[in-house]
PDB file of N, CA and C in Angstrom:
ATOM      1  N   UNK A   1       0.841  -1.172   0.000  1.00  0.00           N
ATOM      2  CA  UNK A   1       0.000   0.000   0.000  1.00  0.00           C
ATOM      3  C   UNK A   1       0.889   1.239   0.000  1.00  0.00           C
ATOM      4  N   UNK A   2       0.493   2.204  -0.449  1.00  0.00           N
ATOM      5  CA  UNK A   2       0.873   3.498  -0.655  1.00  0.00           C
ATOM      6  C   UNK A   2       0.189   4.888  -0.024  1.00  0.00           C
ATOM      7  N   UNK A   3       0.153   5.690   0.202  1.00  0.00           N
ATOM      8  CA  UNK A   3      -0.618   6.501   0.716  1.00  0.00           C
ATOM      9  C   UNK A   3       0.528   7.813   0.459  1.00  0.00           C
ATOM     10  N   UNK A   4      -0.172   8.702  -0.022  1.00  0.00           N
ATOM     11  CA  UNK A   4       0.952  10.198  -0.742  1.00  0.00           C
ATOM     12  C   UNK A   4      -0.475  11.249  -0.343  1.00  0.00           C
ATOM     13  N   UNK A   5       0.759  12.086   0.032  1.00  0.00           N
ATOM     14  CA  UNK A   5      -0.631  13.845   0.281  1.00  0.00           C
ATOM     15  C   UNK A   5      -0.011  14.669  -0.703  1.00  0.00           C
ATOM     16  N   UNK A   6      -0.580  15.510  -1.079  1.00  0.00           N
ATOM     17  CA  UNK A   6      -0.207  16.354  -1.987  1.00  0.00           C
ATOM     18  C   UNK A   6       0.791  17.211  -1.255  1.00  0.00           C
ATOM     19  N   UNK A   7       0.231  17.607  -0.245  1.00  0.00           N
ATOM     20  CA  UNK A   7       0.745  18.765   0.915  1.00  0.00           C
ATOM     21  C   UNK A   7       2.371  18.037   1.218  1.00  0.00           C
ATOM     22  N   UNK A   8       2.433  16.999   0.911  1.00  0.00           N
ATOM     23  CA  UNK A   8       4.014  16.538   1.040  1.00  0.00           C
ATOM     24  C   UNK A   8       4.704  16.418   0.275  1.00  0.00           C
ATOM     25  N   UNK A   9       4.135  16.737  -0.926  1.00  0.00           N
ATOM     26  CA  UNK A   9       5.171  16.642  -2.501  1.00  0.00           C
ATOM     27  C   UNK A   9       5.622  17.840  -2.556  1.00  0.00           C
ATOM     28  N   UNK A  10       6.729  18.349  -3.066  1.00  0.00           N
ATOM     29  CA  UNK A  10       7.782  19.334  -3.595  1.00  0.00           C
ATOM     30  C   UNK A  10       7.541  19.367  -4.828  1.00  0.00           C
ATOM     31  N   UNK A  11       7.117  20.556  -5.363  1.00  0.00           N
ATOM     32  CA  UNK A  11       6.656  20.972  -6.262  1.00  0.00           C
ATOM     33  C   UNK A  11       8.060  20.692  -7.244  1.00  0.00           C
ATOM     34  N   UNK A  12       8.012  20.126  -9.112  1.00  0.00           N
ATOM     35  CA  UNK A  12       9.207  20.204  -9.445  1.00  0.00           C
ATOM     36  C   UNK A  12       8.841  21.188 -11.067  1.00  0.00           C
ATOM     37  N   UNK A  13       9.602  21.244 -11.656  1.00  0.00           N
ATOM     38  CA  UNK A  13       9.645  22.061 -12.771  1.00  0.00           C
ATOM     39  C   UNK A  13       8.692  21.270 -14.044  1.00  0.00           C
ATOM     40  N   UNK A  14       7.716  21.497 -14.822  1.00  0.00           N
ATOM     41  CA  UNK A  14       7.387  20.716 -15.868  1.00  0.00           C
ATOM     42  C   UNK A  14       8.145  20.249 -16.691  1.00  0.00           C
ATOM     43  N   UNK A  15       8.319  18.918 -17.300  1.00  0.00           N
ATOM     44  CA  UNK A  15       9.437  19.146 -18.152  1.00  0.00           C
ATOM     45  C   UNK A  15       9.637  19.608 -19.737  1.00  0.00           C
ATOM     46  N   UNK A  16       8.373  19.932 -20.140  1.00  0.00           N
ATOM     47  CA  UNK A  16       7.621  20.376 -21.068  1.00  0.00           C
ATOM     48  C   UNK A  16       7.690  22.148 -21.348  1.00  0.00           C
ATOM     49  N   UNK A  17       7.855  22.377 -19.823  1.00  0.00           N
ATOM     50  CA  UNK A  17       7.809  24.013 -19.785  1.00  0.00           C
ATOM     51  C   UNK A  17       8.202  24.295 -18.096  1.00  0.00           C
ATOM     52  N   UNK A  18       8.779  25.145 -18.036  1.00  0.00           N
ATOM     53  CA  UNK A  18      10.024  23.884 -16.905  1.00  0.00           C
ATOM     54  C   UNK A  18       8.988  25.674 -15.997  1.00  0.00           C
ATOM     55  N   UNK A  19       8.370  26.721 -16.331  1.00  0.00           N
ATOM     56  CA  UNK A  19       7.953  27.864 -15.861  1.00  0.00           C
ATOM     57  C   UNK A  19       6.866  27.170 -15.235  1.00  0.00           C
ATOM     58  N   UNK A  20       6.146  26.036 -15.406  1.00  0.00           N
ATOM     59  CA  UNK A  20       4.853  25.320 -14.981  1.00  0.00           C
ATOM     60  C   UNK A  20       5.191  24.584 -14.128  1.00  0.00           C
ATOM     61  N   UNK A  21       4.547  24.513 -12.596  1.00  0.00           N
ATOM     62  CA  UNK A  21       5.407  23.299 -11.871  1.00  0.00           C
ATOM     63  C   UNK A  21       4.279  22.176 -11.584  1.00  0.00           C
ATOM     64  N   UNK A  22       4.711  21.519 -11.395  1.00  0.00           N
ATOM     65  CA  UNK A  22       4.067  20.033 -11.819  1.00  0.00           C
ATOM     66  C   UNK A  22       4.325  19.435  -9.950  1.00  0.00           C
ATOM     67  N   UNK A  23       3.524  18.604  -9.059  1.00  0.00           N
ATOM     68  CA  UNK A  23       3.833  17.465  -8.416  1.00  0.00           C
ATOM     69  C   UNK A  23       3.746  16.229  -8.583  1.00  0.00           C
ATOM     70  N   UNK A  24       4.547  14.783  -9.017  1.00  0.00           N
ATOM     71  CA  UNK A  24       4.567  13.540  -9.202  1.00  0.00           C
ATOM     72  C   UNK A  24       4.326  12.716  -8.480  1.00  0.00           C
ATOM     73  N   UNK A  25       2.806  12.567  -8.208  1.00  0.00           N
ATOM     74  CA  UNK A  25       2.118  11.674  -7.128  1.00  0.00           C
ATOM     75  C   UNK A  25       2.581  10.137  -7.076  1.00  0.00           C
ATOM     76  N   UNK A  26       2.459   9.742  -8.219  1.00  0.00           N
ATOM     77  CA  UNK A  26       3.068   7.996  -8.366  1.00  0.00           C
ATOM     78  C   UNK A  26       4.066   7.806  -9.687  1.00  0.00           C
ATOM     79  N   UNK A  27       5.323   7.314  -8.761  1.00  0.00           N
ATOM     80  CA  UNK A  27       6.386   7.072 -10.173  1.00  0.00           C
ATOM     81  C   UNK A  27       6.257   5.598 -10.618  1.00  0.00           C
ATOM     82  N   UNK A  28       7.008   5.173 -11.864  1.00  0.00           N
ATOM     83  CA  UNK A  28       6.747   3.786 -12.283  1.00  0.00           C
ATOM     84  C   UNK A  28       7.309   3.407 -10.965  1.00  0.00           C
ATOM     85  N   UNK A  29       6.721   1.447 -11.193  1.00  0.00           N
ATOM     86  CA  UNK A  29       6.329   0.904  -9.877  1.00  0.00           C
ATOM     87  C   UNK A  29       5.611   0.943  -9.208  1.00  0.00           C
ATOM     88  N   UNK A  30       4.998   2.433  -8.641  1.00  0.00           N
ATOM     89  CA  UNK A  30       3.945   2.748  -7.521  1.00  0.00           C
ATOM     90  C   UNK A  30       2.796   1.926  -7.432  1.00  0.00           C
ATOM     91  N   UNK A  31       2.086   1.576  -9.193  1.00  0.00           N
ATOM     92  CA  UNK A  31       1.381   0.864  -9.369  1.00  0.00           C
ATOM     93  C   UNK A  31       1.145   0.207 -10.756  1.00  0.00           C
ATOM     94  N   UNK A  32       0.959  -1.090 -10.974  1.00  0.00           N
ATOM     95  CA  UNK A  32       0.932  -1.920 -11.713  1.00  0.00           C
ATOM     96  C   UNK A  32       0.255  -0.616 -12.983  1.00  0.00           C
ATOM     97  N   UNK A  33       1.346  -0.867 -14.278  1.00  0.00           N
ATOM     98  CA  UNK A  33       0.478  -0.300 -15.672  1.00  0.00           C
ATOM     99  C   UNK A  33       0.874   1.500 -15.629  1.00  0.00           C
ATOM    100  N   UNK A  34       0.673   2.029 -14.680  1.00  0.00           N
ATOM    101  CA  UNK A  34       1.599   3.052 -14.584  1.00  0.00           C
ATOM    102  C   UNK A  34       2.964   3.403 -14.698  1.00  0.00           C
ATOM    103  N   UNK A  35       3.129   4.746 -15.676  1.00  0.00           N
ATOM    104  CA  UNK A  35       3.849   5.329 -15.558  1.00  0.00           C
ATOM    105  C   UNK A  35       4.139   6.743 -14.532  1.00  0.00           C
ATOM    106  N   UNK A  36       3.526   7.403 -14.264  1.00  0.00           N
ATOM    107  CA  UNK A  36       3.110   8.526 -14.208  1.00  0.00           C
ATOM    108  C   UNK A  36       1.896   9.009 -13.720  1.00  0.00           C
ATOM    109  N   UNK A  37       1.455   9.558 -12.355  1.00  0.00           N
ATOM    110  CA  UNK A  37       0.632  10.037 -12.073  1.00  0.00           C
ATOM    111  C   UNK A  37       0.553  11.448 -11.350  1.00  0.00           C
ATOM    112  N   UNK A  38       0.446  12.711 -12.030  1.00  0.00           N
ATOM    113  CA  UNK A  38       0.894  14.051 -10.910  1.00  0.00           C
ATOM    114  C   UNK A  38      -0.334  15.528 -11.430  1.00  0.00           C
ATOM    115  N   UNK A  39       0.027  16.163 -10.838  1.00  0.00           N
ATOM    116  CA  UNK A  39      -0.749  17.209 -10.805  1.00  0.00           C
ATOM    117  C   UNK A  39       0.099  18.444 -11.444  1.00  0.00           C
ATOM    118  N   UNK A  40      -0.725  19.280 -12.347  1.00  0.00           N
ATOM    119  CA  UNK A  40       0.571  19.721 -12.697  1.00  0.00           C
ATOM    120  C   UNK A  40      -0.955  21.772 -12.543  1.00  0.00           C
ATOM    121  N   UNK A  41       0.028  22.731 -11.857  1.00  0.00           N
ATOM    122  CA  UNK A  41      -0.680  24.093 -11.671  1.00  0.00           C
ATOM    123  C   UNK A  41      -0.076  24.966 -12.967  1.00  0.00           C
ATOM    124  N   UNK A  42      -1.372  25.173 -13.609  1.00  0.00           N
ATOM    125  CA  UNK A  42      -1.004  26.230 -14.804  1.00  0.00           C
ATOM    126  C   UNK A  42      -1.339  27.377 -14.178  1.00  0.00           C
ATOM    127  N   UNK A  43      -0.326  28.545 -14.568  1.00  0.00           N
ATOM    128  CA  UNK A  43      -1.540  29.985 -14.263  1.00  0.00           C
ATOM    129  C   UNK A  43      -1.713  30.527 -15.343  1.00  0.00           C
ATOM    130  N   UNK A  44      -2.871  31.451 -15.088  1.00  0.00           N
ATOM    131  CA  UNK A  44      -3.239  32.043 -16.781  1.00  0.00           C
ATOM    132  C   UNK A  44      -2.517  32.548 -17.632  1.00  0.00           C
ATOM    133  N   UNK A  45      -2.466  32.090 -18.941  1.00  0.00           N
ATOM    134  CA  UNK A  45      -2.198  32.266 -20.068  1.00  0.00           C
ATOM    135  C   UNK A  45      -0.664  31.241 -20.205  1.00  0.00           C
ATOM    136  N   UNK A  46      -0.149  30.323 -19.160  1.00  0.00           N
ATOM    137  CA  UNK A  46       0.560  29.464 -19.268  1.00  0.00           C
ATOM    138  C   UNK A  46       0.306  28.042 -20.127  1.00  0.00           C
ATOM    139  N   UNK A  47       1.628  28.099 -20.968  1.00  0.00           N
ATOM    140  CA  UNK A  47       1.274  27.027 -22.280  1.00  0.00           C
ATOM    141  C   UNK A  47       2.345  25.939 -21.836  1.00  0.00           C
ATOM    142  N   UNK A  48       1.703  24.373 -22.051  1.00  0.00           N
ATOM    143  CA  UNK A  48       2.922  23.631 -22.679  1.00  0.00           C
ATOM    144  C   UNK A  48       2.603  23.309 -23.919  1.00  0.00           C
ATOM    145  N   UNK A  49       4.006  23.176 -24.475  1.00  0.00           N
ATOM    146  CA  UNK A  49       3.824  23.462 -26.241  1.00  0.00           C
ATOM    147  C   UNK A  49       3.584  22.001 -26.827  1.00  0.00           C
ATOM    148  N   UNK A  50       3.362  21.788 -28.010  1.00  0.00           N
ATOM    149  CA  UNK A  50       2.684  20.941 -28.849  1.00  0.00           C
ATOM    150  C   UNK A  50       4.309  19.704 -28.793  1.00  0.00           C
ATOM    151  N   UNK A  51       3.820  18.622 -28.394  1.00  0.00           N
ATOM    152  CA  UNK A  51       4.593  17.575 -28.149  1.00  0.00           C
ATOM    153  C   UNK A  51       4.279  16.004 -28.345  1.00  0.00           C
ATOM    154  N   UNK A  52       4.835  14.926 -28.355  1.00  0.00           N
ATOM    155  CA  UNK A  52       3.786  13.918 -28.445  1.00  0.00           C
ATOM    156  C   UNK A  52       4.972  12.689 -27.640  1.00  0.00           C
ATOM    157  N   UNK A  53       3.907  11.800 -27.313  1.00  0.00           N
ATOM    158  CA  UNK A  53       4.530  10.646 -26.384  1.00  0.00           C
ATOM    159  C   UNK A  53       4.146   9.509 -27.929  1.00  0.00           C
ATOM    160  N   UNK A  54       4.954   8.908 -27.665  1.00  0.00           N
ATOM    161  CA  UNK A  54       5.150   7.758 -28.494  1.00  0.00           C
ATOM    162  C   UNK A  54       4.705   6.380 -27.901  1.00  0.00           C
ATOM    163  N   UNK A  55       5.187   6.291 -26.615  1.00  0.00           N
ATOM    164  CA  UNK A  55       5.311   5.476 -25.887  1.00  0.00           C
ATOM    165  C   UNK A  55       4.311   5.229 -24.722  1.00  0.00           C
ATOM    166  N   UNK A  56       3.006   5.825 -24.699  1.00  0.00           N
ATOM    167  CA  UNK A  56       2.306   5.885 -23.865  1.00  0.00           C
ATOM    168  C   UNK A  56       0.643   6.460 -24.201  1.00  0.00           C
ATOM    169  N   UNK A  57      -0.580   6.239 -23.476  1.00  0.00           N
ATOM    170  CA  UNK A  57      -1.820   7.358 -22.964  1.00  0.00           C
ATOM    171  C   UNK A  57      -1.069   8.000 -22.673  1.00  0.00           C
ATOM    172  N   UNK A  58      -1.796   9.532 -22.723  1.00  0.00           N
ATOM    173  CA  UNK A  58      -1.816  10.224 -21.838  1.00  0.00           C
ATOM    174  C   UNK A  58      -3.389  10.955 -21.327  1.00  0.00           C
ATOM    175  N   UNK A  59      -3.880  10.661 -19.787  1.00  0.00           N
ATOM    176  CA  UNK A  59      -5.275  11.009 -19.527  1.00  0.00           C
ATOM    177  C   UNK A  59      -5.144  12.455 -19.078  1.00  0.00           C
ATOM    178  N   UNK A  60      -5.718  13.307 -18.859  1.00  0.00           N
ATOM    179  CA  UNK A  60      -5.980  14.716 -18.031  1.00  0.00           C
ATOM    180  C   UNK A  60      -7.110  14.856 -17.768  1.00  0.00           C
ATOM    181  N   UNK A  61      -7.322  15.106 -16.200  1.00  0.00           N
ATOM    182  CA  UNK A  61      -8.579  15.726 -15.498  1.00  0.00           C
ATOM    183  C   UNK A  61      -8.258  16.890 -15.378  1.00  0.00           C
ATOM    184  N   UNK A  62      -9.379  17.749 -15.342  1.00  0.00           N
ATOM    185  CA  UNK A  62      -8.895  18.889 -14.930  1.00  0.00           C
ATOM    186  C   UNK A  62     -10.014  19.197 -13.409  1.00  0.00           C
ATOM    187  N   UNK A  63      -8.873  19.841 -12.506  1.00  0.00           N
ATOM    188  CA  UNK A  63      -9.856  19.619 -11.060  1.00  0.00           C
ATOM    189  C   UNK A  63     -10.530  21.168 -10.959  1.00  0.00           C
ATOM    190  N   UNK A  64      -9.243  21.949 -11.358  1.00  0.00           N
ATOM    191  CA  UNK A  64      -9.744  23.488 -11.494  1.00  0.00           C
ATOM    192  C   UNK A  64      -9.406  24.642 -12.264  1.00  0.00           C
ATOM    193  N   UNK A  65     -10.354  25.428 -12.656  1.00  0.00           N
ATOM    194  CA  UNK A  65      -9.815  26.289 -13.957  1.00  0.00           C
ATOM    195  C   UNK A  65      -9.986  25.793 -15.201  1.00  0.00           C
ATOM    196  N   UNK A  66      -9.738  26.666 -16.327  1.00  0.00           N
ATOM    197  CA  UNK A  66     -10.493  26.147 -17.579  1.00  0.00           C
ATOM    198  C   UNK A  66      -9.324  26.740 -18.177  1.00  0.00           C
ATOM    199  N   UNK A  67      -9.284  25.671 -19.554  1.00  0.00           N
ATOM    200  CA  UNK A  67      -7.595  26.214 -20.565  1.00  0.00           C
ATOM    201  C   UNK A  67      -8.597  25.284 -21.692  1.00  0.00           C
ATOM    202  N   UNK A  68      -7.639  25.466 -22.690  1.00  0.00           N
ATOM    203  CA  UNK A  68      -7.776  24.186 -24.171  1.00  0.00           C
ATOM    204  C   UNK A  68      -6.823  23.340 -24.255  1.00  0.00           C
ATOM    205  N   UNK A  69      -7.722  22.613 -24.807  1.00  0.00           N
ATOM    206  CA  UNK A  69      -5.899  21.182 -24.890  1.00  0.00           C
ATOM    207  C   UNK A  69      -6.397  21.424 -26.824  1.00  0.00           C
ATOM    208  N   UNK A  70      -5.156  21.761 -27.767  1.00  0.00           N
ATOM    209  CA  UNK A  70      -5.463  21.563 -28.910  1.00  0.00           C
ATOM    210  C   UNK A  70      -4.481  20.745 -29.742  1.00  0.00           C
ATOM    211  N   UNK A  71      -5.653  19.496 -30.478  1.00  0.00           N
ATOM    212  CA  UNK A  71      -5.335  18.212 -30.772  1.00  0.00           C
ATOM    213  C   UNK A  71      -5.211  18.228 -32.525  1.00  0.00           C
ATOM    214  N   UNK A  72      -4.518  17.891 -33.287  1.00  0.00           N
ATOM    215  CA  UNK A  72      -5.129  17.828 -34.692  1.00  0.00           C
ATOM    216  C   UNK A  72      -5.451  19.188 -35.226  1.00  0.00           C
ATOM    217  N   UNK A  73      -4.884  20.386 -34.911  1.00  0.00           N
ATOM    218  CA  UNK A  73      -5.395  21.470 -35.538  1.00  0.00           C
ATOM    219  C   UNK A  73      -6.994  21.884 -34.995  1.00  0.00           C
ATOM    220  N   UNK A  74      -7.365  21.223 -33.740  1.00  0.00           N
ATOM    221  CA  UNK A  74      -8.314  21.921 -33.384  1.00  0.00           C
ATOM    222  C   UNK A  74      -8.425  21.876 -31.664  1.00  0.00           C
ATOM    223  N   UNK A  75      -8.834  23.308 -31.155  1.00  0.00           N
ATOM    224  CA  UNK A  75      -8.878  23.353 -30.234  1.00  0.00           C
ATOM    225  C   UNK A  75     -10.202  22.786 -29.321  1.00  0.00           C
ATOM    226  N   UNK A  76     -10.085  22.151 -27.917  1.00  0.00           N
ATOM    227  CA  UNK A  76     -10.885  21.535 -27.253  1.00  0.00           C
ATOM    228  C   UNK A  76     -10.880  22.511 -25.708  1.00  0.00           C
ATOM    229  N   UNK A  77     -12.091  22.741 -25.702  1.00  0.00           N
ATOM    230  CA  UNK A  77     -12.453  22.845 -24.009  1.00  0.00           C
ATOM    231  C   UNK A  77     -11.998  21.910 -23.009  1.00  0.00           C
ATOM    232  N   UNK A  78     -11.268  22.599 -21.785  1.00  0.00           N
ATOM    233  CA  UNK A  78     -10.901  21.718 -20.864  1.00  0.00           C
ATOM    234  C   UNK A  78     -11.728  22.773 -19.608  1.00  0.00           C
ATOM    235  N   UNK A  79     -12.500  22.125 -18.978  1.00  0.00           N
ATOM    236  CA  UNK A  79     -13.344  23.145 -17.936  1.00  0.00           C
ATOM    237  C   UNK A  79     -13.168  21.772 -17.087  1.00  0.00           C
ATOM    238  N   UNK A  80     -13.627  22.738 -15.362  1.00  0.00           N
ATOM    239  CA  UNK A  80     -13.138  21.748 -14.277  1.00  0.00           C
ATOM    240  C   UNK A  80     -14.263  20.553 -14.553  1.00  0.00           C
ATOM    241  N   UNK A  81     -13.748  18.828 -13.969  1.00  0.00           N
ATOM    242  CA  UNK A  81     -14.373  18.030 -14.286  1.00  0.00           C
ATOM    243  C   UNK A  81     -14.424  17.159 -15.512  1.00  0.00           C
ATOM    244  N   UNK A  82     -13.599  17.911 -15.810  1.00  0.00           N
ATOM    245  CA  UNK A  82     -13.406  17.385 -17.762  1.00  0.00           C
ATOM    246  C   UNK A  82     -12.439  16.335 -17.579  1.00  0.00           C
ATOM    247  N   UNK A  83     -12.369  15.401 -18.361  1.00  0.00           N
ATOM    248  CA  UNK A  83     -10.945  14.614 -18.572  1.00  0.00           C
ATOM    249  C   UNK A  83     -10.952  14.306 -20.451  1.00  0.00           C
ATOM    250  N   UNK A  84      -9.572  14.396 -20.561  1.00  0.00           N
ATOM    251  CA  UNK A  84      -9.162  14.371 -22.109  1.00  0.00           C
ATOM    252  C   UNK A  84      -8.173  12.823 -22.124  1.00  0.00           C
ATOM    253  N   UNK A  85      -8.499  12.165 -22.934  1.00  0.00           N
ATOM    254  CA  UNK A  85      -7.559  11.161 -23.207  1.00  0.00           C
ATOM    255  C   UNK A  85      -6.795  11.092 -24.845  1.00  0.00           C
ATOM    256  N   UNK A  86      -5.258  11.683 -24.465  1.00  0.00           N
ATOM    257  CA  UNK A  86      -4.329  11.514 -25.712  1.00  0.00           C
ATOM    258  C   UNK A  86      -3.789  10.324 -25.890  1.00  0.00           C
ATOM    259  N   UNK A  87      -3.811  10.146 -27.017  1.00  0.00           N
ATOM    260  CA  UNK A  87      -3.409   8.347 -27.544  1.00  0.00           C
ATOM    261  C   UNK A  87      -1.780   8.534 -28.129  1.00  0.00           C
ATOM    262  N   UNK A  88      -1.626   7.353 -28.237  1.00  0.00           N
ATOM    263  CA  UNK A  88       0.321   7.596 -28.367  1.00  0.00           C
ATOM    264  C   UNK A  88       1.047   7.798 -29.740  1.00  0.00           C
ATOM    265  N   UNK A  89       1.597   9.168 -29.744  1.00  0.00           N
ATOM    266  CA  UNK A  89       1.818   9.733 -31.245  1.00  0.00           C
ATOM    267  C   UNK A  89       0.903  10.816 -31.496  1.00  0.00           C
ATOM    268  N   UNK A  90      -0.066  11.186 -30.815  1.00  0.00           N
ATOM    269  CA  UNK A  90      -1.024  12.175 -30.983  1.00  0.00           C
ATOM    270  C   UNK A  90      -0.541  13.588 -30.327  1.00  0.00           C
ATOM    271  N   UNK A  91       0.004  14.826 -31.098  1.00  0.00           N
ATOM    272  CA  UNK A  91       0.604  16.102 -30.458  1.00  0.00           C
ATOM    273  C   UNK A  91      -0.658  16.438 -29.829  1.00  0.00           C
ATOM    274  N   UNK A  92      -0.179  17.137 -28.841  1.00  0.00           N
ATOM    275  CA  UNK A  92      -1.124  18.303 -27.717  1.00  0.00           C
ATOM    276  C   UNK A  92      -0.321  18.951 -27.028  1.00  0.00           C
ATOM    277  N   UNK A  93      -1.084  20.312 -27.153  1.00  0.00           N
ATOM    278  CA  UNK A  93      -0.645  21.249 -26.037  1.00  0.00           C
ATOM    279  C   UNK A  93      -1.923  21.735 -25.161  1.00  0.00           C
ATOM    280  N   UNK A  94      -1.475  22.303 -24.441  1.00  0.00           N
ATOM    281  CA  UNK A  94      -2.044  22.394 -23.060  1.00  0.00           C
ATOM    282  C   UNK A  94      -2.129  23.723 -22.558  1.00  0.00           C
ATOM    283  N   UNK A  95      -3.052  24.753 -22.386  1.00  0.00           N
ATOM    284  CA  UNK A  95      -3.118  25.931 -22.007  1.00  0.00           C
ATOM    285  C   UNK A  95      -4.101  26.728 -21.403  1.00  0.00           C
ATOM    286  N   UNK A  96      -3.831  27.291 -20.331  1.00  0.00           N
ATOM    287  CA  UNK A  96      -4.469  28.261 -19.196  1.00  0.00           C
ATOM    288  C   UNK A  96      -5.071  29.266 -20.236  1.00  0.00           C
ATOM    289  N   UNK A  97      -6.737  29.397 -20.380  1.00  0.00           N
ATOM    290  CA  UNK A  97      -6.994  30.730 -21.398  1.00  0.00           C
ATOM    291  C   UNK A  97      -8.029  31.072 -20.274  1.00  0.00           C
ATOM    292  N   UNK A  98      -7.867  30.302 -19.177  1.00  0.00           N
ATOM    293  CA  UNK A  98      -8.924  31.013 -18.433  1.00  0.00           C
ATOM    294  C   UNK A  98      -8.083  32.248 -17.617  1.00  0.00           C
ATOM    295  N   UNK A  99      -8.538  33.064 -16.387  1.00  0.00           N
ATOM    296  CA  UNK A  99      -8.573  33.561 -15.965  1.00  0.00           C
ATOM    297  C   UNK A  99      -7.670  33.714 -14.311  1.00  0.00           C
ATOM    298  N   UNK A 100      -8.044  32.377 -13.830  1.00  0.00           N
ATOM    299  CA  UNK A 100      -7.492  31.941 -12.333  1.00  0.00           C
ATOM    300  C   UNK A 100      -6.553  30.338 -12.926  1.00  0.00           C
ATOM    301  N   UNK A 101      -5.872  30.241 -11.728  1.00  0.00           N
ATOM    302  CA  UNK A 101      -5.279  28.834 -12.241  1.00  0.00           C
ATOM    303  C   UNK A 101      -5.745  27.761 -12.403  1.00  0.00           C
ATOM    304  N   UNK A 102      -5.418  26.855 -13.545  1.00  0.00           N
ATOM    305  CA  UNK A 102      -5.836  25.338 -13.956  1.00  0.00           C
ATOM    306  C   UNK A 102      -5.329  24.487 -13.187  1.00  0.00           C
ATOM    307  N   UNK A 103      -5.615  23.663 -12.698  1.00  0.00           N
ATOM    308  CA  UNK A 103      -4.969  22.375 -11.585  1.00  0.00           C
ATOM    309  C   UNK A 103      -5.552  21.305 -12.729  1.00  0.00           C
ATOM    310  N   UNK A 104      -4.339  20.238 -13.076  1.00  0.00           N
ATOM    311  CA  UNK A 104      -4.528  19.294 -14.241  1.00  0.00           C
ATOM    312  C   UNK A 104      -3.932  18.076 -13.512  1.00  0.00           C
ATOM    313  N   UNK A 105      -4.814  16.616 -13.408  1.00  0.00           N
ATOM    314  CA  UNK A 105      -4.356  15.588 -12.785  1.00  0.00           C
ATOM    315  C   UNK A 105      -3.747  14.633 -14.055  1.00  0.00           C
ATOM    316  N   UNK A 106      -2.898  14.086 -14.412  1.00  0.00           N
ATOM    317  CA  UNK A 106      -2.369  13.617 -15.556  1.00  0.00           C
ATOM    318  C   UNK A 106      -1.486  11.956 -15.247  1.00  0.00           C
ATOM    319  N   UNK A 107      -2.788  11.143 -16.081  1.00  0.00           N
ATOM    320  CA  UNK A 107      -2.085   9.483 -15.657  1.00  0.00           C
ATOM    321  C   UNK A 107      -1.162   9.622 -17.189  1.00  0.00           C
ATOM    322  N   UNK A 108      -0.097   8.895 -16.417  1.00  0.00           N
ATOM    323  CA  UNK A 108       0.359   8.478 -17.957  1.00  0.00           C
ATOM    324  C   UNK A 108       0.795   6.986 -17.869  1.00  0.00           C
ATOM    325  N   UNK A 109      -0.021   6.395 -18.927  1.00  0.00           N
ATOM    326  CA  UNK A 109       0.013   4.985 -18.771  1.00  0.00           C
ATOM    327  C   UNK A 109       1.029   4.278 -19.961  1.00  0.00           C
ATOM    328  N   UNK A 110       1.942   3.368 -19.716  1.00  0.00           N
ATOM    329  CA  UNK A 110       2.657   2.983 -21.296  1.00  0.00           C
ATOM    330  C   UNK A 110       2.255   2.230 -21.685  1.00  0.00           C
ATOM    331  N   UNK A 111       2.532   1.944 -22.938  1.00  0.00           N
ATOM    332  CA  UNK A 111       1.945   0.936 -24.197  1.00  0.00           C
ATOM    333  C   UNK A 111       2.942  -0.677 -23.429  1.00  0.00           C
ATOM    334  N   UNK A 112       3.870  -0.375 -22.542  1.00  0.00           N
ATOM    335  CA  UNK A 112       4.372  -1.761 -22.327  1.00  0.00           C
ATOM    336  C   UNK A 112       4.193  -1.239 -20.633  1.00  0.00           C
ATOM    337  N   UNK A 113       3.647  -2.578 -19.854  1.00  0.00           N
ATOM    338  CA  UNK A 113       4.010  -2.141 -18.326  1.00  0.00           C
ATOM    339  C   UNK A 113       4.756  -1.228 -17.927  1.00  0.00           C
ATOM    340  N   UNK A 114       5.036  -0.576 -17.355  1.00  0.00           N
ATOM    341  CA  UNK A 114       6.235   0.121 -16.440  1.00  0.00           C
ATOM    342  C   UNK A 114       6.884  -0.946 -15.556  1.00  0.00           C
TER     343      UNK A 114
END
């Protein structure tokens, strides 16, 4: 068993946009099929730029604040409650167009166990 608080993680740099800081709730191992599980705080008008995993999902909830995730040349609503699932090889970026900050929960699962 595992048990993690947010309030005890150390905030680290995104690595995508290193100005965005991200906390890494579960690293591979933590749990079976995972890679990656963390929270990452946008503030407004903060972007990560158009990128793609090869090697993995990638899911996003969003818990608070509203941005777009834009996929394929088109942009998507991300409002709190939302979750987006990127498939592997698929670019997205990720961006605060709201107002107050986005709080984004992000599994990243690989195409082979972790």
């Amino acid at each position: 068993m595992k048990i993690v608080s947010l309030s005890d993680i150390q905030d680290e740099p995104s690595i995508h946009n290193p100005a965005i800081s991200k906390k890494v709730i579960l690293n591979p191992g933590d749990a079976p099929h995972i890679k990656s599980v963390g929270q990452v705080h946008f503030e407004p008008g903060q972007v990560i730029q158009s990128h793609r995993h090869t090697d993995m999902h990638e899911i996003f909830m969003i818990r608070t604040g509203s941005g777009v995730i834009r996929m394929g040349g088109e942009a998507y609503p991300l409002t709190s409650g939302s979750t987006t699932v990127v498939q592997p090889g698929e670019p997205h970026e990720v961006e605060n167009t709201g107002t107050e900050p986005m709080l984004l929960i992000y599994f990243q699962i690989p195409l082979s166990p972790a």
